[in-house]
Protein backbone atom coordinates (compact mmCIF):
# COMPACT_ATOMS: atom_id res chain seq x y z
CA UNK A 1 -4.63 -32.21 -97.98
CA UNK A 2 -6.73 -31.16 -95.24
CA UNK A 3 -4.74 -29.82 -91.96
CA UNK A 4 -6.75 -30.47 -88.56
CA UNK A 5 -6.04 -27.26 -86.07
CA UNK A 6 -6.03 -28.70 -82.37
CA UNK A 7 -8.07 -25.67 -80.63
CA UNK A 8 -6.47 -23.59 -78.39
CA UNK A 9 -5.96 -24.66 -74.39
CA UNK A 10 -8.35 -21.59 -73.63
CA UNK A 11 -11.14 -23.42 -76.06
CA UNK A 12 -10.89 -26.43 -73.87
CA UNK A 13 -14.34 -27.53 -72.10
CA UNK A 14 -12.72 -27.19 -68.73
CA UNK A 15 -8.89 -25.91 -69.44
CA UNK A 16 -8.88 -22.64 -67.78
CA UNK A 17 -9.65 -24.29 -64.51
CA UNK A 18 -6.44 -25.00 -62.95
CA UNK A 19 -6.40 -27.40 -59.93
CA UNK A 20 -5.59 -24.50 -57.28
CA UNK A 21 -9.37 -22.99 -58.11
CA UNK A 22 -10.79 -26.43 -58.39
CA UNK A 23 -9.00 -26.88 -54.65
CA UNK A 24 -10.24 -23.50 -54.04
CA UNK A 25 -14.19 -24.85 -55.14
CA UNK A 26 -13.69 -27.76 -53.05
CA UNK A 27 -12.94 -25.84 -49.88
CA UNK A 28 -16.00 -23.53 -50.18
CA UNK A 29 -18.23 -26.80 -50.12
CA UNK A 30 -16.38 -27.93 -47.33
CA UNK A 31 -16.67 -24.53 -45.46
CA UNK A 32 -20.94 -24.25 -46.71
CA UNK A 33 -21.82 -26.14 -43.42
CA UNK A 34 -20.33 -23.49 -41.54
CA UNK A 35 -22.46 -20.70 -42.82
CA UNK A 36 -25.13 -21.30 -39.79
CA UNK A 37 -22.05 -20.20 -37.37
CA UNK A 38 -21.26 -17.26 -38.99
CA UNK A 39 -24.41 -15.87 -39.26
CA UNK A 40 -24.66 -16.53 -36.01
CA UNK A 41 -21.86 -14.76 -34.88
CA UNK A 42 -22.28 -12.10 -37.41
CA UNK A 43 -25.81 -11.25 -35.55
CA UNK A 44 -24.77 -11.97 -31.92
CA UNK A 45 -21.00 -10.41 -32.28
CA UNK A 46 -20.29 -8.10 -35.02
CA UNK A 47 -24.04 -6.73 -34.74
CA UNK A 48 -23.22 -5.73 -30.73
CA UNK A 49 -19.63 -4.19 -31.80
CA UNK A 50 -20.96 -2.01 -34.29
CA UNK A 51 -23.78 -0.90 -32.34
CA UNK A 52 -21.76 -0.08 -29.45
CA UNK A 53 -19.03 2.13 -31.85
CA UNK A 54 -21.89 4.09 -33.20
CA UNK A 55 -23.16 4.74 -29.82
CA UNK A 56 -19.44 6.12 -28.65
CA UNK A 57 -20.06 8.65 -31.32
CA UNK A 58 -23.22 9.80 -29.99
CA UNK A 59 -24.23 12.02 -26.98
CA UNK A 60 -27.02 9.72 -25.58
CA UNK A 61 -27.56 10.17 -22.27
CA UNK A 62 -29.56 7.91 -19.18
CA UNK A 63 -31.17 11.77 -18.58
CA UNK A 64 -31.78 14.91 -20.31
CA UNK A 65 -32.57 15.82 -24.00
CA UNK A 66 -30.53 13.42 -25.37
CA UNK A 67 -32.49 10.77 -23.29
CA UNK A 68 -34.93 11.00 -25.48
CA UNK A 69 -33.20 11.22 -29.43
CA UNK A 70 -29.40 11.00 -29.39
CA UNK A 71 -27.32 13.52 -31.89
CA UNK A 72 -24.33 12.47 -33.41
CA UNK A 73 -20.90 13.78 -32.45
CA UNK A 74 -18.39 12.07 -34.67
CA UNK A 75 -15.15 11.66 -32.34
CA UNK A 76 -16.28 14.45 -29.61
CA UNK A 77 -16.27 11.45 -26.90
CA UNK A 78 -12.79 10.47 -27.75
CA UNK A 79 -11.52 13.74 -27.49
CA UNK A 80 -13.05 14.61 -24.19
CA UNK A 81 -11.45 11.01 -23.22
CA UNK A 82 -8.10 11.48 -24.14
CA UNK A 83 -8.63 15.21 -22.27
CA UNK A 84 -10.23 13.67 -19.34
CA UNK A 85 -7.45 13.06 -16.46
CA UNK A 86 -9.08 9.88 -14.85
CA UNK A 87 -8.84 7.85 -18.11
CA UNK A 88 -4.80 7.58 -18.46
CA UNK A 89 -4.53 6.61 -14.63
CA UNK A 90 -7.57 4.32 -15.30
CA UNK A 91 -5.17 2.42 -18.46
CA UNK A 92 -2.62 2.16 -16.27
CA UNK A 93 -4.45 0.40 -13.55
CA UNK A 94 -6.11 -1.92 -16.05
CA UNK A 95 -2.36 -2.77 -17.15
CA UNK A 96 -1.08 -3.19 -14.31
CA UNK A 97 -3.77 -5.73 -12.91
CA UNK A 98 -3.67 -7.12 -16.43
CA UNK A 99 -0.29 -8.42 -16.32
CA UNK A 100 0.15 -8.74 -12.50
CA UNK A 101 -2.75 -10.92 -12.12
CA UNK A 102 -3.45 -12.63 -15.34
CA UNK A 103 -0.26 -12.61 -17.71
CA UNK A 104 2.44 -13.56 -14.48
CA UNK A 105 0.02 -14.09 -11.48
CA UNK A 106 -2.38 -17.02 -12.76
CA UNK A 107 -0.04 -18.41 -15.45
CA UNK A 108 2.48 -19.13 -13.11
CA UNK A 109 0.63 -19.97 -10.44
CA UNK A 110 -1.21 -22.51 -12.75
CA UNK A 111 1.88 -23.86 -14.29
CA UNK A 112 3.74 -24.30 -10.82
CA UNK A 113 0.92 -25.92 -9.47
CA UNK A 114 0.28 -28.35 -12.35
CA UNK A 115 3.72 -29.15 -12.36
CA UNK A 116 4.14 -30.35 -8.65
CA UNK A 117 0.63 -32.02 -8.93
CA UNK A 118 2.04 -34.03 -11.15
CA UNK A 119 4.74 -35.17 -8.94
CA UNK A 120 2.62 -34.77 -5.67
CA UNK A 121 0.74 -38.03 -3.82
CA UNK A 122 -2.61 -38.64 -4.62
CA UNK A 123 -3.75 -37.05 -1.09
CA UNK A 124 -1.94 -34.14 -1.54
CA UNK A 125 -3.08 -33.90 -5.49
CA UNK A 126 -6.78 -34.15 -4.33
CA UNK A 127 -6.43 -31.91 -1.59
CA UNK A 128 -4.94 -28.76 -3.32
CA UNK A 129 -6.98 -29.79 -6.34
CA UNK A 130 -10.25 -29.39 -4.37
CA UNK A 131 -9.03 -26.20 -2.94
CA UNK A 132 -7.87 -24.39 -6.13
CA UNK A 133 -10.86 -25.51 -8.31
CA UNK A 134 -13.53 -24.09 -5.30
CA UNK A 135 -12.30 -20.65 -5.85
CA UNK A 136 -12.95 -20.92 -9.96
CA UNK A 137 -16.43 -22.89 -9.91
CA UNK A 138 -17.82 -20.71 -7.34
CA UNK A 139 -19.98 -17.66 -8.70
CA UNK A 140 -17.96 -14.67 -9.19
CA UNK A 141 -20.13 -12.57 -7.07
CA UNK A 142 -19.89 -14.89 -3.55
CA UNK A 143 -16.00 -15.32 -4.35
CA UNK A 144 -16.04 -11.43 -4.74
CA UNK A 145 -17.87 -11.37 -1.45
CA UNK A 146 -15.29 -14.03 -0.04
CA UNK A 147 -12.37 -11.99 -0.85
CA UNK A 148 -13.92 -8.81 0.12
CA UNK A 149 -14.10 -10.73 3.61
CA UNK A 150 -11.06 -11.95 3.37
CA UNK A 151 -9.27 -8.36 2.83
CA UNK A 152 -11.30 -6.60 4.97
CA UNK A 153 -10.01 -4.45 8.20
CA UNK A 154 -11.61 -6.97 10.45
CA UNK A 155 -11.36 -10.22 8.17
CA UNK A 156 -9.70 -12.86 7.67
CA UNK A 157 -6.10 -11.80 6.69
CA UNK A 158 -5.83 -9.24 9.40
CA UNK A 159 -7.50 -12.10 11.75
CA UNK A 160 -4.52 -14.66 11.23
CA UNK A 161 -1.91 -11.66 11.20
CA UNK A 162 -2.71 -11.26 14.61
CA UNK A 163 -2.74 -14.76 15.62
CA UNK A 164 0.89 -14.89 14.66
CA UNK A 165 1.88 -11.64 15.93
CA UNK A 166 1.62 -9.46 12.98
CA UNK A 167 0.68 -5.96 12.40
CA UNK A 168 -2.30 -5.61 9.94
CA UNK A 169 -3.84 -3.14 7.44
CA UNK A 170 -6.72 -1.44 6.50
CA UNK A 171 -5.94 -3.67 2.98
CA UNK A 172 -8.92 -2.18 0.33
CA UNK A 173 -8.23 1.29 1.39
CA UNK A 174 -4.22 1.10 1.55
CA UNK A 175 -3.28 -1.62 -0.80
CA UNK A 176 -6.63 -1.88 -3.12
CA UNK A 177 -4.59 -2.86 -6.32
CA UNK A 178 -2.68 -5.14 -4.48
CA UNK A 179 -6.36 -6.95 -3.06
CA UNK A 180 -7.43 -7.02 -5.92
CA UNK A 181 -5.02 -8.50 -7.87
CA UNK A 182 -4.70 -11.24 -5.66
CA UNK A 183 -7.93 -12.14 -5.43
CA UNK A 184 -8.29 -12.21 -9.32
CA UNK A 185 -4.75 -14.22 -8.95
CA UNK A 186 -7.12 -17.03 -6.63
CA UNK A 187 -9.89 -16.33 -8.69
CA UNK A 188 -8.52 -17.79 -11.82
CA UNK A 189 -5.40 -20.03 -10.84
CA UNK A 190 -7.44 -23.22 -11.21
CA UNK A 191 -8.31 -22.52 -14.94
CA UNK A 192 -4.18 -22.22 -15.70
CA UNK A 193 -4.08 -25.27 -13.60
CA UNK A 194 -5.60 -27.55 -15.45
CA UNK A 195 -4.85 -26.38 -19.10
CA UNK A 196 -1.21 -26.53 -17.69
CA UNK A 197 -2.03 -30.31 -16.21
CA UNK A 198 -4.06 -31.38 -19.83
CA UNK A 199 -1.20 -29.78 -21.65
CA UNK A 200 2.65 -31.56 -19.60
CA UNK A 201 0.17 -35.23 -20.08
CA UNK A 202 0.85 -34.45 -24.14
CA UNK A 203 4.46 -34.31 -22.89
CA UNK A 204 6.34 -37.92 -23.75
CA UNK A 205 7.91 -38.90 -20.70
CA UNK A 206 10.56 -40.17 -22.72
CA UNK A 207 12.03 -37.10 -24.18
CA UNK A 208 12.48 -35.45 -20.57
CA UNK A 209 14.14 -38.58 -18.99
CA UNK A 210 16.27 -38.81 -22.27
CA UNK A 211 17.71 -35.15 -20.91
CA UNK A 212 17.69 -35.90 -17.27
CA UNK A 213 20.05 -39.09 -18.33
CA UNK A 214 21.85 -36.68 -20.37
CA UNK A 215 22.88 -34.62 -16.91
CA UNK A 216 19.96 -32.01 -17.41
CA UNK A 217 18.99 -29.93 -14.46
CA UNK A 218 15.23 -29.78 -13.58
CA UNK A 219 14.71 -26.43 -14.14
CA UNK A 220 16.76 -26.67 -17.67
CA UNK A 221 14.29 -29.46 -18.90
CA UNK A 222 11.66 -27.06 -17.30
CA UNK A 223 12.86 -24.27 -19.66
CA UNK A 224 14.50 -26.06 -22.79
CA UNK A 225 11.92 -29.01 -23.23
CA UNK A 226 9.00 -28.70 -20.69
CA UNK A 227 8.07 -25.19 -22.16
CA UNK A 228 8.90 -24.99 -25.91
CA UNK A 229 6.69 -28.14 -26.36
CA UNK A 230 3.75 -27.20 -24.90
CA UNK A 231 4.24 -23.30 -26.43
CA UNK A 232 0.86 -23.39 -28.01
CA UNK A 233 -1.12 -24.17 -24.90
CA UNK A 234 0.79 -21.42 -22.88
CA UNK A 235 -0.36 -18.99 -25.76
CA UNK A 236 -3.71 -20.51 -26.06
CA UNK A 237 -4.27 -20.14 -21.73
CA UNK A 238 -2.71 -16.43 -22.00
CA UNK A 239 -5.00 -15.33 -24.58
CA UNK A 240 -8.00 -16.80 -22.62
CA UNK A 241 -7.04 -15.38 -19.36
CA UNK A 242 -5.74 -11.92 -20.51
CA UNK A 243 -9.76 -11.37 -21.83
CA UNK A 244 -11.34 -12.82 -19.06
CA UNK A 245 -9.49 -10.92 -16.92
CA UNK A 246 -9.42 -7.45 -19.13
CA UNK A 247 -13.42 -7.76 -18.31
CA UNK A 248 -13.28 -7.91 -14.77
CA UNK A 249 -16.46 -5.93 -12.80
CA UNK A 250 -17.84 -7.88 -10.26
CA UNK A 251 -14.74 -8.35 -8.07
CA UNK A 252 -13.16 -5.21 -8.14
CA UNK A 253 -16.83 -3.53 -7.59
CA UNK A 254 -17.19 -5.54 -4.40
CA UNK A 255 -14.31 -5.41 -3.09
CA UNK A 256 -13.54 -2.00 -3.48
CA UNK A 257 -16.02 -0.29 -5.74
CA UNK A 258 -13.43 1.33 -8.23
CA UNK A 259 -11.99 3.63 -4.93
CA UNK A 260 -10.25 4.82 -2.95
CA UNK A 261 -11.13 7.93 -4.89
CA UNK A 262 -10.28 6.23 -8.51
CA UNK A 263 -7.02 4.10 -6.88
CA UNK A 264 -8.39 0.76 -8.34
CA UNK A 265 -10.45 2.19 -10.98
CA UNK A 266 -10.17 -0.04 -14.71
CA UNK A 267 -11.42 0.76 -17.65
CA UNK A 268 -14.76 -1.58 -17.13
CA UNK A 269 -15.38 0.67 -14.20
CA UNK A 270 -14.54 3.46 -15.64
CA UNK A 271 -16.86 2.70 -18.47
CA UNK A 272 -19.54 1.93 -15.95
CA UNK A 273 -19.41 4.97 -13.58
CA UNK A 274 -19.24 7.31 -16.67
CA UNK A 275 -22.22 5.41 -18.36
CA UNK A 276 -24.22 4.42 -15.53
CA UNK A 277 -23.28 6.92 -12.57
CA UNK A 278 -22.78 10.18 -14.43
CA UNK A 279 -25.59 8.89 -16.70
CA UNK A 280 -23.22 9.83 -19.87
CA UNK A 281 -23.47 6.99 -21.97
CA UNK A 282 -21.91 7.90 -25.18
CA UNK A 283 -19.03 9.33 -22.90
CA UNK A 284 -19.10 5.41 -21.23
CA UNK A 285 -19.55 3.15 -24.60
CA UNK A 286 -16.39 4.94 -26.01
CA UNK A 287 -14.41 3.78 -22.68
CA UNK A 288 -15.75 0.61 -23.58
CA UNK A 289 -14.48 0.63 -27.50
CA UNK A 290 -11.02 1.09 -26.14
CA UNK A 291 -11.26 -1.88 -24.20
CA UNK A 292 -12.24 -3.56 -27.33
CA UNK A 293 -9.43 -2.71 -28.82
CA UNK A 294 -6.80 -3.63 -26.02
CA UNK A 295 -8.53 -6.60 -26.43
CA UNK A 296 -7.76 -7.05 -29.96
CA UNK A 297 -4.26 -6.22 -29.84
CA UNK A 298 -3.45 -8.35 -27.24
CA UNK A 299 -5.56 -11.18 -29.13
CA UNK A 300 -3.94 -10.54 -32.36
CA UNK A 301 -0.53 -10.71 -30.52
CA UNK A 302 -1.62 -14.25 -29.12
CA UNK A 303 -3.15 -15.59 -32.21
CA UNK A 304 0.21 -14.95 -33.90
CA UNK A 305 2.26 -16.84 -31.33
CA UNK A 306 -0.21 -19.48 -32.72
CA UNK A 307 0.83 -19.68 -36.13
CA UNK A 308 2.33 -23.04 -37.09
CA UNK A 309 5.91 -22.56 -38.02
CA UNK A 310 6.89 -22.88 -41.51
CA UNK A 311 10.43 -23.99 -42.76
């Protein structure tokens, strides 16, 4: 009697493809289309970053020998960075205006504004609507000029002090962090604003007059429902607003041109009076690699706030 041997699974036309690699096959098709981006971005973005590290670990220069063919000096500009005594004064500055004007200033400026818009008259919505979004659309270089004018000795601020009695001050030279961060706060407010304003729409009115029927405070459906549901846009607007505001030039250049001395000096102007003034850019592109990577910690920080939550 002849026995028939069924062939092994691994024999099977097919067998050793489970369905997680035929899911996997499917999703590569699905993610071809995208190819164009990434190449894209690969050339445009990657191709920039690289360049720019390799030039921190070169001497080139605007003048000189080195003008004319850069040498390599492995991690010589980090050293003398880390050795230099402008560049920790310069990280804490760019902290400081960091969280003062983007993390706190605009985020809660935006969020307390969207919120009483919300409850506001149409007059009164339009009105501080119109004024708020002005100071965003605006180029950055005439609102830089309109703050300088506003913080000036003779401008604007000082102007109205004295109207109503007050003493002014010489504002850029005395308080130039201070300017500074709240122009950058007026700057940007209008951005938070309106993700804030897209974001409480999503909101079901339901759910917060459920609570307020329940005996619930306005400030605890503020902080116990308000906020936790629309956690992903408050992530999504700090991540957005921390980089724009970690690249800041323009501004702080006009208005106070990195001084008194190095008082309101950041990293990007830092970076730009090493590379551009002192003609040392190696010395600059490295300052500007460790604003990369602030940026990148911060935006990995974010991006994980972003993460769906899994049971």
């Amino acid at each position: 009697m002849t026995v028939t041997q069924t062939p092994p699974t691994s024999a099977r036309p097919g067998a050793g493809r489970t369905p997680r690699a035929r899911r996997g096959g499917r999703e590569f098709a699905r993610g071809i289309p995208l190819l164009p981006a990434v190449v894209l971005l690969a050339i445009f973005l990657a191709g920039p970053v690289i360049t720019s590290f390799y030039g921190s670990l070169t001497n080139s220069s605007l003048t000189g020998a080195a003008a004319q063919g850069s040498e390599f000096v492995g991690l010589q500009n980090y050293i003398d960075l880390f050795q230099d005594e402008d560049f920790p004064k310069s990280v804490v500055l760019t902290l400081v205006f960091l969280i003062a004007s983007a993390i706190i200033g605009q985020n809660v400026l935006g969020l307390g504004l969207a919120i009483l818009m919300r409850s506001a008259n149409r007059f009164v919505r339009t009105t501080v609507g119109t004024v708020v979004v002005v100071a965003w659309v605006l180029p950055e270089i005439v609102a830089s000029f309109a703050a300088y004018a506003f913080f000036a000795d003779e401008g604007t601020l000082n102007t109205l002090l004295g109207m109503v009695g007050g003493t002014g001050a010489n504002w850029l030279y005395e308080y130039p962090m201070l300017s500074v961060i709240l122009a950058n706060i007026w700057r940007g407010a209008a951005f938070s604003m309106l993700v804030y304003s897209a974001a409480l729409n999503d909101v079901p009115p339901e759910i917060t007059e459920s609570a307020e029927v329940d005996g619930a405070r306005g400030w605890q459906r503020l902080v116990f429902i308000t906020l936790p549901m629309i956690r992903r846009s408050i992530s999504t607007n700090l991540m957005l607003t921390t980089l724009q505001t970690l690249s800041v030039f323009t501004l702080i250049f006009v208005m106070t041109g990195g001084g008194p001395g190095t008082d309101s000096s950041t990293l990007p102007l830092l970076a730009y009076q090493e590379a551009f003034r002192f003609s040392e850019l190696g010395f600059g592109t490295a300052i500007a690699t460790i604003m990369l990577l602030v940026g990148a910690i911060f935006s990995i920080a974010y991006i994980r706030a972003l993460k769906p939550e899994v049971d």
